[in-house]
C-alpha atoms as a PDB file:
ATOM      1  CA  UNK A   1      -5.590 -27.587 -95.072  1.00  0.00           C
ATOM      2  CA  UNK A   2      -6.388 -29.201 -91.925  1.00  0.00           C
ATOM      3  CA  UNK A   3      -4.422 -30.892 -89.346  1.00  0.00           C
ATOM      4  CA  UNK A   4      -4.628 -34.295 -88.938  1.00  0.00           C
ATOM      5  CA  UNK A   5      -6.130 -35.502 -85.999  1.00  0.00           C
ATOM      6  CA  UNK A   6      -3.619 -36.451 -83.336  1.00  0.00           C
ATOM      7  CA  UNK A   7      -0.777 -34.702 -84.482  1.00  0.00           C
ATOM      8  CA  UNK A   8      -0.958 -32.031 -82.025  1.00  0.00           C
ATOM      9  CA  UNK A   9       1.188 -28.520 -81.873  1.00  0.00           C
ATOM     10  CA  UNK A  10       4.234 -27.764 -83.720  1.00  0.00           C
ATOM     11  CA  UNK A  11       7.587 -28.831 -81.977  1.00  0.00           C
ATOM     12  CA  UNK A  12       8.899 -25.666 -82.598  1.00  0.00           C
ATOM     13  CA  UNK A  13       5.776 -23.804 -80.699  1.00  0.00           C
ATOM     14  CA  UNK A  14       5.895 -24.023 -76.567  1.00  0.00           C
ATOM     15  CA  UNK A  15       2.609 -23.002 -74.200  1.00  0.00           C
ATOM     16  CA  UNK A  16       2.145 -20.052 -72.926  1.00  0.00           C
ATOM     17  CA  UNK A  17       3.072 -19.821 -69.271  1.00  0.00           C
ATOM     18  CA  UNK A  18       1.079 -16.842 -66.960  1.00  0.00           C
ATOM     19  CA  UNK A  19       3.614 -15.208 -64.781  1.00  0.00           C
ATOM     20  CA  UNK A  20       2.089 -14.279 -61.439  1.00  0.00           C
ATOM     21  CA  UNK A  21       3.801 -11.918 -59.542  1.00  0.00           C
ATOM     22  CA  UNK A  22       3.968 -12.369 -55.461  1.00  0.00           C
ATOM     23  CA  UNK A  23       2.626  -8.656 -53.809  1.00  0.00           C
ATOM     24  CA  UNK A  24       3.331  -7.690 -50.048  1.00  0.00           C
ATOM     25  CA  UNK A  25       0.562  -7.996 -48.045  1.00  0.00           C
ATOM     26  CA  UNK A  26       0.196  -4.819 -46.412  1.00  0.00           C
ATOM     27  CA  UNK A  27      -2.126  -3.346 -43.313  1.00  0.00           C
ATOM     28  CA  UNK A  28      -3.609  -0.110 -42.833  1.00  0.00           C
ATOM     29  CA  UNK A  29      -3.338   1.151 -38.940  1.00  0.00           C
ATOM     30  CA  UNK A  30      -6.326  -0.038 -38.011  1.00  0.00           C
ATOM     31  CA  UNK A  31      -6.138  -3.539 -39.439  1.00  0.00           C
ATOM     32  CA  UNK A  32      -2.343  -3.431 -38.113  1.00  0.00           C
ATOM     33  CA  UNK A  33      -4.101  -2.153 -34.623  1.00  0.00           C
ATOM     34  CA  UNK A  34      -6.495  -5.064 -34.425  1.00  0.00           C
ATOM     35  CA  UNK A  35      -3.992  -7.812 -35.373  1.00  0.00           C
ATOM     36  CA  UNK A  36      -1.358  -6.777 -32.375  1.00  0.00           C
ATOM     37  CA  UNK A  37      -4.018  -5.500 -29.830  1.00  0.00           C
ATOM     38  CA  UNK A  38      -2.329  -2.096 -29.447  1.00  0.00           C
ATOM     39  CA  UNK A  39      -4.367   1.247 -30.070  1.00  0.00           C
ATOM     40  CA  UNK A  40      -3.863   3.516 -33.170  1.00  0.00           C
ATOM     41  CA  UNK A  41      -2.785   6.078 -30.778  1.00  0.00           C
ATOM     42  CA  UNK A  42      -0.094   3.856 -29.540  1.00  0.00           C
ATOM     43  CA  UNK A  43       0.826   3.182 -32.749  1.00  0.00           C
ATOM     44  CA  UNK A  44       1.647   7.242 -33.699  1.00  0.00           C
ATOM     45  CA  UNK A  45       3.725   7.136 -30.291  1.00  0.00           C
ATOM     46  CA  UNK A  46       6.054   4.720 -31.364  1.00  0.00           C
ATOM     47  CA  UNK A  47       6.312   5.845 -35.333  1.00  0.00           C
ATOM     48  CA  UNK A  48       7.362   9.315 -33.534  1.00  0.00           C
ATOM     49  CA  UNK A  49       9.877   8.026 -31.390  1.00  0.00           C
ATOM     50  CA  UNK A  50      11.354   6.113 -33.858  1.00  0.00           C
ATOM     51  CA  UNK A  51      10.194   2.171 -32.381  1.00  0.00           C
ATOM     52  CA  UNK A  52       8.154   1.167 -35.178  1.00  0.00           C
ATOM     53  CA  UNK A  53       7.789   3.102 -38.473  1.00  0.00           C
ATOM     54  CA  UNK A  54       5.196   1.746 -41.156  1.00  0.00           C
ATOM     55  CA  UNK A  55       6.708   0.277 -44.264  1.00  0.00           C
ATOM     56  CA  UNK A  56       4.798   3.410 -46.046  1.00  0.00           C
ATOM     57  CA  UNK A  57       2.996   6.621 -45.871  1.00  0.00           C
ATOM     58  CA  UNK A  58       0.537   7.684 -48.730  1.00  0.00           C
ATOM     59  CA  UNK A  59       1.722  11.322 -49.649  1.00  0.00           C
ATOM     60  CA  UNK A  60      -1.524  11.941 -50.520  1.00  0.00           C
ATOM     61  CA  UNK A  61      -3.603  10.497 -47.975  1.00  0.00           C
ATOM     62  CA  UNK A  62      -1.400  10.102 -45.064  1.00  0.00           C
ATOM     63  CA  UNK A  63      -2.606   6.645 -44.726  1.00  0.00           C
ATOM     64  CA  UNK A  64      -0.305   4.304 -42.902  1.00  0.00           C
ATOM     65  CA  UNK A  65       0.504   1.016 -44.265  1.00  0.00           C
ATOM     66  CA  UNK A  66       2.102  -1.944 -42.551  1.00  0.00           C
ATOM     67  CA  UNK A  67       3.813  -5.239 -43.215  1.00  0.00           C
ATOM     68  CA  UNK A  68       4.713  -8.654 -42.027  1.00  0.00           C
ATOM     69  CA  UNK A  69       7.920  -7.226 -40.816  1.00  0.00           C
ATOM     70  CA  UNK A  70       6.037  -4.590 -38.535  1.00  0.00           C
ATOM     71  CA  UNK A  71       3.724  -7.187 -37.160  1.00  0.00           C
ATOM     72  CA  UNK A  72       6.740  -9.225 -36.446  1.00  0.00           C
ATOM     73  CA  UNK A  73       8.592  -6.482 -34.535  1.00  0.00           C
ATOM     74  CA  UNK A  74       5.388  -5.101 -32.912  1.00  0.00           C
ATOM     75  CA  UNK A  75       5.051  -8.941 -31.594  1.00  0.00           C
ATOM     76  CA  UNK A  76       8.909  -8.536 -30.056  1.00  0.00           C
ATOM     77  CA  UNK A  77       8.370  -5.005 -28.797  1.00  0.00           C
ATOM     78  CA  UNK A  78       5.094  -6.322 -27.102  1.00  0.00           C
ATOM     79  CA  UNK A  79       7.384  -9.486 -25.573  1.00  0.00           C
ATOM     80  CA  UNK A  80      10.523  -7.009 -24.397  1.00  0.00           C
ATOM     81  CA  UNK A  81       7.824  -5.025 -22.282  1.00  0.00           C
ATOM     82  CA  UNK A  82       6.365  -8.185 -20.829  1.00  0.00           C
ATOM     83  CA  UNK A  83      10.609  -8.487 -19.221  1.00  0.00           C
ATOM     84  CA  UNK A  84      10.288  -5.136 -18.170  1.00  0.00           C
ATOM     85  CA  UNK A  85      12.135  -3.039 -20.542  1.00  0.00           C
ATOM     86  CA  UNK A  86      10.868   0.297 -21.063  1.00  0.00           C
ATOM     87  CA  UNK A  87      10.306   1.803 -24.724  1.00  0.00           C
ATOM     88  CA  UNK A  88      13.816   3.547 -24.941  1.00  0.00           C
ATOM     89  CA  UNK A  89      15.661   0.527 -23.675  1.00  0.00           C
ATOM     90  CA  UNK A  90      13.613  -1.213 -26.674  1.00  0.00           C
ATOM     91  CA  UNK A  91      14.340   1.400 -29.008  1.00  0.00           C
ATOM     92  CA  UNK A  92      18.125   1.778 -28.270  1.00  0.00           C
ATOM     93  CA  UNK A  93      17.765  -3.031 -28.416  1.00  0.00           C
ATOM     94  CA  UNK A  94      16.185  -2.856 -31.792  1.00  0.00           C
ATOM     95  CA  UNK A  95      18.560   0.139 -33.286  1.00  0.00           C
ATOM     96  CA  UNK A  96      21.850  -1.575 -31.905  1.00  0.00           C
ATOM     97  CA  UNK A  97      21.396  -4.962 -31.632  1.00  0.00           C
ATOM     98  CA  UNK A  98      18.689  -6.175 -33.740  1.00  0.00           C
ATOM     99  CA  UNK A  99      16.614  -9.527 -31.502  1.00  0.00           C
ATOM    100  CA  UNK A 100      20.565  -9.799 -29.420  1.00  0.00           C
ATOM    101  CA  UNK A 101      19.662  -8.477 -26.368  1.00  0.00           C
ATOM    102  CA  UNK A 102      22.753  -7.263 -24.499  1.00  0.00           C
ATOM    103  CA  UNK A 103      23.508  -9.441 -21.335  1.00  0.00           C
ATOM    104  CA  UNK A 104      24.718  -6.481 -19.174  1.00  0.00           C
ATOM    105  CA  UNK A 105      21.132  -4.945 -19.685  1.00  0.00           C
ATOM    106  CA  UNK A 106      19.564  -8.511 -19.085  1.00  0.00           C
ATOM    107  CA  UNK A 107      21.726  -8.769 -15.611  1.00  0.00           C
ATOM    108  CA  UNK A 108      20.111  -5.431 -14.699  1.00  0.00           C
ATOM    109  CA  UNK A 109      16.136  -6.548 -15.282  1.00  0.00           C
ATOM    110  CA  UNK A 110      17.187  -9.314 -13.168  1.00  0.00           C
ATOM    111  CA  UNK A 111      18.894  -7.236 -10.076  1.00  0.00           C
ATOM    112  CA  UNK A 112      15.921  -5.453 -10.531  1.00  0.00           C
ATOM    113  CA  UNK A 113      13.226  -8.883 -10.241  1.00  0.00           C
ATOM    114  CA  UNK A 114      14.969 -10.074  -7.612  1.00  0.00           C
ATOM    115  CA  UNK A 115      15.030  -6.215  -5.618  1.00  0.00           C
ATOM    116  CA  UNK A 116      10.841  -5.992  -6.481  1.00  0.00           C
ATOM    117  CA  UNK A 117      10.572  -9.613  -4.799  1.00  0.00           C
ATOM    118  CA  UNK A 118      11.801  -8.246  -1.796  1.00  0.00           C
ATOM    119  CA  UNK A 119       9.571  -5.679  -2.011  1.00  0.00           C
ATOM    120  CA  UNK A 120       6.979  -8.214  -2.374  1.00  0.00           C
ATOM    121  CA  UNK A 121       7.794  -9.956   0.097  1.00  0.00           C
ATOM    122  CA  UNK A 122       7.639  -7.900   3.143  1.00  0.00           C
ATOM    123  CA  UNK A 123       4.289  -6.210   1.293  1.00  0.00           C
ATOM    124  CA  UNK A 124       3.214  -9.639   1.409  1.00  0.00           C
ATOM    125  CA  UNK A 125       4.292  -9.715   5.386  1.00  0.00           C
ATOM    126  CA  UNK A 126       2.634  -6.393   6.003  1.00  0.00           C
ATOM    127  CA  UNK A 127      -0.660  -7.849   4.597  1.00  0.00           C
ATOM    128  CA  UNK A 128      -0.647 -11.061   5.989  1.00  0.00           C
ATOM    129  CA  UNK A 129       0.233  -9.075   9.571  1.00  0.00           C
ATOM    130  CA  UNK A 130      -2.738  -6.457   9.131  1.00  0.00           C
ATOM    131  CA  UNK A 131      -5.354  -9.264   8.417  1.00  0.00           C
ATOM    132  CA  UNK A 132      -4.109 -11.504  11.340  1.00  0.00           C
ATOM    133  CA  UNK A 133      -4.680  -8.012  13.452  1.00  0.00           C
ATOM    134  CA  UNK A 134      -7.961  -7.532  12.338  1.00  0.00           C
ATOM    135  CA  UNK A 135      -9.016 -11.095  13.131  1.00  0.00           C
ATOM    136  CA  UNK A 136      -7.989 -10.724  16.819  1.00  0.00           C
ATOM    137  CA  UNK A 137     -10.110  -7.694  16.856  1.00  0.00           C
ATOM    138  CA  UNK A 138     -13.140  -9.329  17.798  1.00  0.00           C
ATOM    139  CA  UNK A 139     -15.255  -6.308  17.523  1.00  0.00           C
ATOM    140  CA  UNK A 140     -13.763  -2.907  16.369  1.00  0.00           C
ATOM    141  CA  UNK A 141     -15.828  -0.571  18.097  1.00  0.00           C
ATOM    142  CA  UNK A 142     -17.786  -1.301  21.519  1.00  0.00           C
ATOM    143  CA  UNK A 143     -19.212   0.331  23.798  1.00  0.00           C
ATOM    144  CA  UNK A 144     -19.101   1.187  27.657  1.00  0.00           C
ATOM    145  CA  UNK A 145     -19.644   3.635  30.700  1.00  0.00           C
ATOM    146  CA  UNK A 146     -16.395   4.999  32.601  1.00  0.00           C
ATOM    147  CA  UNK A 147     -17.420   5.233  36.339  1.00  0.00           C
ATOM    148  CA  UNK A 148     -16.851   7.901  38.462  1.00  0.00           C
ATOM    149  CA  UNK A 149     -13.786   7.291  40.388  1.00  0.00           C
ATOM    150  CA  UNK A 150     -10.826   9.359  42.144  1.00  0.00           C
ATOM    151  CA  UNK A 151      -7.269   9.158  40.833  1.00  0.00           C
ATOM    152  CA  UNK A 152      -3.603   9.932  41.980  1.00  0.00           C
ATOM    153  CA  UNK A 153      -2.578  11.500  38.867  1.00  0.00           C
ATOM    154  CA  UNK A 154       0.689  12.532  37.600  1.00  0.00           C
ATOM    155  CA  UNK A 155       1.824  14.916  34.686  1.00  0.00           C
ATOM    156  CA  UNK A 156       4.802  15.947  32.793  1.00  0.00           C
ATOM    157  CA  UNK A 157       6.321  15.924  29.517  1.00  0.00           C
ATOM    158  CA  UNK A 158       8.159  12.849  28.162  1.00  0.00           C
ATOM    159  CA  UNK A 159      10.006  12.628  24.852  1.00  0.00           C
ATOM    160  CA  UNK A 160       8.359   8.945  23.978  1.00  0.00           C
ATOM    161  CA  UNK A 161       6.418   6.156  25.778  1.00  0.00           C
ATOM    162  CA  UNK A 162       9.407   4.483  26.550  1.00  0.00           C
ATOM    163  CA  UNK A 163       9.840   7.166  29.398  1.00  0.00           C
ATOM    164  CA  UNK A 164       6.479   6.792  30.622  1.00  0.00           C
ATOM    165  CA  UNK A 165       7.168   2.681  30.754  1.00  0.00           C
ATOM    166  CA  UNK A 166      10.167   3.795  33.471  1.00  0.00           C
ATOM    167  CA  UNK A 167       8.178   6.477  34.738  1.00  0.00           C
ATOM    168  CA  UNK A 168       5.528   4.210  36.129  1.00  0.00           C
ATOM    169  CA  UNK A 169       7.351   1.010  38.177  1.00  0.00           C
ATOM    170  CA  UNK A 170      10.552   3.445  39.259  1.00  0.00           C
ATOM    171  CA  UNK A 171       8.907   6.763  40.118  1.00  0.00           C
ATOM    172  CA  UNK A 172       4.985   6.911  39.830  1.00  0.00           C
ATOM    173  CA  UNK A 173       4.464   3.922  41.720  1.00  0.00           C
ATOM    174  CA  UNK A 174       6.920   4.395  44.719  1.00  0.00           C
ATOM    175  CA  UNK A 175       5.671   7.595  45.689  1.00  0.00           C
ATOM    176  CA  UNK A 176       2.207   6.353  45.219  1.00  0.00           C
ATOM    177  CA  UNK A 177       3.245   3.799  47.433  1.00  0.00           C
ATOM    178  CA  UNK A 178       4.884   6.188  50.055  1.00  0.00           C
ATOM    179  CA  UNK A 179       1.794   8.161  49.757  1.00  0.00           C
ATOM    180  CA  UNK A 180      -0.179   5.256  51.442  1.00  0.00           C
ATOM    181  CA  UNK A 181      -2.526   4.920  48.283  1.00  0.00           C
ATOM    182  CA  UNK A 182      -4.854   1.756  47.866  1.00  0.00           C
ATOM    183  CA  UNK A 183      -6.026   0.312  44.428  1.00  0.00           C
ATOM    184  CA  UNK A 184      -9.199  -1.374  44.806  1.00  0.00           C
ATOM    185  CA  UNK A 185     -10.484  -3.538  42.081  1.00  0.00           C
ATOM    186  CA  UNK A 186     -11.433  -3.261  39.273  1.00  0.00           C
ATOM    187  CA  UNK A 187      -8.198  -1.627  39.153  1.00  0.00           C
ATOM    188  CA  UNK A 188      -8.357   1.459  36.468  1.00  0.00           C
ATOM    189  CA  UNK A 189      -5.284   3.289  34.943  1.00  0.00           C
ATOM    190  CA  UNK A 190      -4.894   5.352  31.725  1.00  0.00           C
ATOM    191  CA  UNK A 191      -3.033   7.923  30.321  1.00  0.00           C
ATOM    192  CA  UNK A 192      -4.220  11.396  28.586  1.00  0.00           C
ATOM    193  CA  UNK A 193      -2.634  13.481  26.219  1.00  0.00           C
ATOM    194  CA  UNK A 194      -2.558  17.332  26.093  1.00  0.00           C
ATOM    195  CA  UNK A 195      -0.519  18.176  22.824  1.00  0.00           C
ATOM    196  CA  UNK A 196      -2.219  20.055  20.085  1.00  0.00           C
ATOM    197  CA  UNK A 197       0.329  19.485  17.560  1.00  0.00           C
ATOM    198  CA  UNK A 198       2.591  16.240  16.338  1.00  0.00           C
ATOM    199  CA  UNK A 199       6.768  16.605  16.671  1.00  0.00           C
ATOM    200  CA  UNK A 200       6.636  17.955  20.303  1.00  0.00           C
ATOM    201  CA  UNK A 201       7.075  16.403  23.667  1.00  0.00           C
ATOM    202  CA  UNK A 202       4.610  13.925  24.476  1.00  0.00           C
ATOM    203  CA  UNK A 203       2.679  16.258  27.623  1.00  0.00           C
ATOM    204  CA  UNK A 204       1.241  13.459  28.952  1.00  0.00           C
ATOM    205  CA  UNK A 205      -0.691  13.050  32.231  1.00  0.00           C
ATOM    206  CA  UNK A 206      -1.209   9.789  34.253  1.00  0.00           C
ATOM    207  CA  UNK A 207      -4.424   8.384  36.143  1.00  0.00           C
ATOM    208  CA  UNK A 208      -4.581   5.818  38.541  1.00  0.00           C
ATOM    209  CA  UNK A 209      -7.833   5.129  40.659  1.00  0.00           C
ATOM    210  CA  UNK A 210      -7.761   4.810  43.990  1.00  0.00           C
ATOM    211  CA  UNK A 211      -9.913   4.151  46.915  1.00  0.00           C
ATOM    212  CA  UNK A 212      -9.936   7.457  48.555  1.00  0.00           C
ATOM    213  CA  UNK A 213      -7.633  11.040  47.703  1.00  0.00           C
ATOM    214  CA  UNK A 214      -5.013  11.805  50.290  1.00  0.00           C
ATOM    215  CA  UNK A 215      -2.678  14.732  50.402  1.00  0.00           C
ATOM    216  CA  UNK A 216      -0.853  16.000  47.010  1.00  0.00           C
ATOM    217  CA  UNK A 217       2.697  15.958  46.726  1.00  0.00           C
ATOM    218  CA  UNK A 218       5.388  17.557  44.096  1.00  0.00           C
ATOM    219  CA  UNK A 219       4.442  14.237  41.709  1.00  0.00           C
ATOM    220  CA  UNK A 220       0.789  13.086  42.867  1.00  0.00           C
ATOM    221  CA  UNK A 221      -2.218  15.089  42.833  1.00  0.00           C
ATOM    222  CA  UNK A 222      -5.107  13.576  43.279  1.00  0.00           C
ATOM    223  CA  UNK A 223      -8.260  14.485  41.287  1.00  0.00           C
ATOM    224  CA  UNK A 224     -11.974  12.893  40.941  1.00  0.00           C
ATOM    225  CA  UNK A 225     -13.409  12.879  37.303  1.00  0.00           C
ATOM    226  CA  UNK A 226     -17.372  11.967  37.126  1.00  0.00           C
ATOM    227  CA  UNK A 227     -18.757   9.371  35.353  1.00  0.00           C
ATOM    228  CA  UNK A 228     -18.966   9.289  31.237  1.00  0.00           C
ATOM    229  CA  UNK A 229     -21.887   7.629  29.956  1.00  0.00           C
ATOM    230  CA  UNK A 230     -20.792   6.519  27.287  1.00  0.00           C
ATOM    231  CA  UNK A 231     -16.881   5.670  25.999  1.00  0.00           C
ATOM    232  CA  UNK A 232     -16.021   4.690  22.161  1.00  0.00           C
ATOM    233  CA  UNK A 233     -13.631   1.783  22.717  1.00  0.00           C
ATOM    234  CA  UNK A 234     -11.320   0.227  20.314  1.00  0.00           C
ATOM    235  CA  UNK A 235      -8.983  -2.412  20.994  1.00  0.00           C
ATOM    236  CA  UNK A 236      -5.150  -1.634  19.561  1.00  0.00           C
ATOM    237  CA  UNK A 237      -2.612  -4.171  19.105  1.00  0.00           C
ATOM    238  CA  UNK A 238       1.049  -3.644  18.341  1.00  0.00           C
ATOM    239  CA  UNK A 239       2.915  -0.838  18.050  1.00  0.00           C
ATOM    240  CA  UNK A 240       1.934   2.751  19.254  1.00  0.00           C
ATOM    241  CA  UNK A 241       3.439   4.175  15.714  1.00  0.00           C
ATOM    242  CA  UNK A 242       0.673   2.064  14.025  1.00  0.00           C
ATOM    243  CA  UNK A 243      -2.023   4.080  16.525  1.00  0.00           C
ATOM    244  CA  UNK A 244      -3.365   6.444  13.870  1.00  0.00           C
ATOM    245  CA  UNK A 245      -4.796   3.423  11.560  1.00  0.00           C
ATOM    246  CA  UNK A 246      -7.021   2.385  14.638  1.00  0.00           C
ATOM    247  CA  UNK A 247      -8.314   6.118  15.295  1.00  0.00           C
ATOM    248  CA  UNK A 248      -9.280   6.179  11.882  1.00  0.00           C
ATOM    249  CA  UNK A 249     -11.624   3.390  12.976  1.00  0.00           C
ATOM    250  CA  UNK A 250     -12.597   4.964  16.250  1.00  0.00           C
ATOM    251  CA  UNK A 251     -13.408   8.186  14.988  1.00  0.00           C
ATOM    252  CA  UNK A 252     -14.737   6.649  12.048  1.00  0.00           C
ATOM    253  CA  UNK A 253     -17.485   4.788  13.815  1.00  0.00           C
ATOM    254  CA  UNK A 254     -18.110   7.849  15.577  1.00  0.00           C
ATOM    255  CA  UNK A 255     -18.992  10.015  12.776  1.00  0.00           C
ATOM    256  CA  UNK A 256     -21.122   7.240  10.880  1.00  0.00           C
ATOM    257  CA  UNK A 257     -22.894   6.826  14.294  1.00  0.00           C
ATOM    258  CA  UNK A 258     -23.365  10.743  15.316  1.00  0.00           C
ATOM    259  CA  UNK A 259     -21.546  10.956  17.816  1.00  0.00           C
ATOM    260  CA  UNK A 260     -19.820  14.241  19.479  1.00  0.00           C
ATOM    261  CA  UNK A 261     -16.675  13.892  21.372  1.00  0.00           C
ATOM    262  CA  UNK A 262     -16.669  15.289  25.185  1.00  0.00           C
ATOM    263  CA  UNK A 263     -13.500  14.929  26.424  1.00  0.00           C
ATOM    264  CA  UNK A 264      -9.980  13.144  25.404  1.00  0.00           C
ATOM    265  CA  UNK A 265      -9.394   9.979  24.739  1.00  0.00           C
ATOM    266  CA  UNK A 266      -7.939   8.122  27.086  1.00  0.00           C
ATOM    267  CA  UNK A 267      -5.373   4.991  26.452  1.00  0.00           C
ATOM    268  CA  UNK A 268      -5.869   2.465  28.836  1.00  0.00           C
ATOM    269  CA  UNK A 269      -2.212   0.164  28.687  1.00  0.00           C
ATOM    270  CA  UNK A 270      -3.110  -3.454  29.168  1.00  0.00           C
ATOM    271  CA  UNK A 271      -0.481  -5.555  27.558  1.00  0.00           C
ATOM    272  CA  UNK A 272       3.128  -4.096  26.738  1.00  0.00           C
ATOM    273  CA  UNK A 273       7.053  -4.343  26.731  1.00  0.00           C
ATOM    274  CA  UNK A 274       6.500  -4.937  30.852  1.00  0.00           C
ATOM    275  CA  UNK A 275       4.720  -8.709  30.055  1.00  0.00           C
ATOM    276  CA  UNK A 276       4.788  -9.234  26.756  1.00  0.00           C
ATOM    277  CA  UNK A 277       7.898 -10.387  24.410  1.00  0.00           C
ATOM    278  CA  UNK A 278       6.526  -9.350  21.243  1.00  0.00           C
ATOM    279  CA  UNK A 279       5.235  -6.259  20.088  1.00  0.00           C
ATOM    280  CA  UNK A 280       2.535  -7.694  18.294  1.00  0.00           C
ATOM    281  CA  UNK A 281       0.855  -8.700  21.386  1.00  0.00           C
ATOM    282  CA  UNK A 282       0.870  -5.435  22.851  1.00  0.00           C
ATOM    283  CA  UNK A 283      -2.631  -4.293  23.843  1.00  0.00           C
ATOM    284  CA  UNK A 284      -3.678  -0.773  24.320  1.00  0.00           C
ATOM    285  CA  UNK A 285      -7.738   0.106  24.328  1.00  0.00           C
ATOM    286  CA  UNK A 286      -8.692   3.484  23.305  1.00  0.00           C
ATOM    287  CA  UNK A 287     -11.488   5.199  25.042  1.00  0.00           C
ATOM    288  CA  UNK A 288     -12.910   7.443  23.459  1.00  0.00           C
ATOM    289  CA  UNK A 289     -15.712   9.918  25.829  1.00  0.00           C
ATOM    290  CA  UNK A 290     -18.694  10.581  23.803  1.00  0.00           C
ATOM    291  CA  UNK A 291     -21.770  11.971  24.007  1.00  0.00           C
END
């Protein structure tokens, strides 16, 4: 027999319903790589240290698989570094405290921001003080001839400049003076060093040109050096520690330029602690005899 039209199913009869069952969406390394940005081989370093191990490992394969989860932890491992913690500081976080991070720890990163803004603060200094050097440097290297000219000279050995700052006004320059000597202009004074090695006394001998020699004494001896052609000269401001970053230039220049050296340098004291308040506007040049 047939059914009626419009009667429709049994009462006793319900539909069918399809049952769909949710699956976890899961990542093999390199997808899992791709979606956090971190290599594969980054990846194997934290599995071994214990930091992030994938939700599986196919004993057959050895493929890795990943979940949500992992991708949610890499994201918080990636945002811990960001503060500053390093990957055992993470790993101890994550094994003890879960996303609490412990305030003592937290104190510590920022003792630690606050000591690398010092740092970067006098780096900062340093910088801003080597460019503002380099701008009064008009020219680094320039050139000139060193006439021939006669000198009352004294040498000895002096444990730092400081000496040779006393040495001048209270001993070099009253004997000069008792000595009868005249300095005619351009006045010309310098200083040469004999030392062979760093971390020894300064052996250090001082010219002064004069207009004519007269007769030696236990501190003056009076010498004529000819003329040099041509002199290397560099302009030095501030300290004398900072000295060897300007004969880098010097004897920079030189090399590019094929140049020999013929004699010592000589360091010609224009500016110091005797006029000047601050260091910074100390001026030394730095000749430098070439040929």
């Amino acid at each position: 027999m047939t059914r009626p039209l419009g009667q429709g199913l049994p009462l006793h009869r319900k539909p069918m319903r399809m049952k769909f069952m949710k699956s976890k969406m899961k990542f093999k390394i390199g997808e899992f790589s791709k979606l956090c940005q971190v290599t594969v081989k980054t990846l194997r370093h934290y599995e071994e240290i214990g930091l992030l191990t994938p939700l599986e490992v196919d004993q057959w394969t050895g493929y890795r698989y990943y979940d949500i989860k992992q991708l949610r932890q890499m994201t918080r491992i990636a945002y811990l570094k960001r503060l500053g913690f390093s990957l055992e500081e993470i790993v101890c976080q994550l094994e003890q405290n879960g996303n609490y991070l412990n305030p003592e720890l937290i104190q510590s990163k920022i003792e630690q921001c606050n000591s690398e803004m010092e740092r970067l603060k006098w780096r900062l200094t340093e910088l801003e003080s080597t460019l503002h050097k380099q701008e009064k440097v008009m020219e680094q290297v320039f050139k000139k001839s060193l006439p021939e000219r006669i000198f009352a000279t004294h040498r000895r050995k002096i444990v730092s400049y400081q000496e040779l700052f006393n040495l001048c006004p209270n001993v070099i320059g009253p004997e000069m003076e008792r000595l009868g000597c005249q300095c005619p202009d351009p006045q010309y004074c310098f200083t040469v060093e004999y030392n062979d090695e760093y971390g020894v006394d300064i052996d250090i001998e001082y010219f002064e040109a004069v207009d004519k020699a007269g007769e030696d004494s236990d501190l003056i001896k009076f010498k004529s050096l000819p003329e040099v052609p041509v002199a290397l000269c560099i302009n030095h401001y501030g300290a004398y520690d900072k000295m060897p970053e300007t004969f880098t230039e010097l004897y920079g220049y030189a090399e590019a330029n094929g140049y020999e050296l013929s004699d010592r340098p000589r360091f010609c004291y224009i500016d110091g602690i005797w006029n000047k308040e601050s260091v910074d506007e100390w001026l030394t040049e730095i000749q430098l005899p070439v040929k």
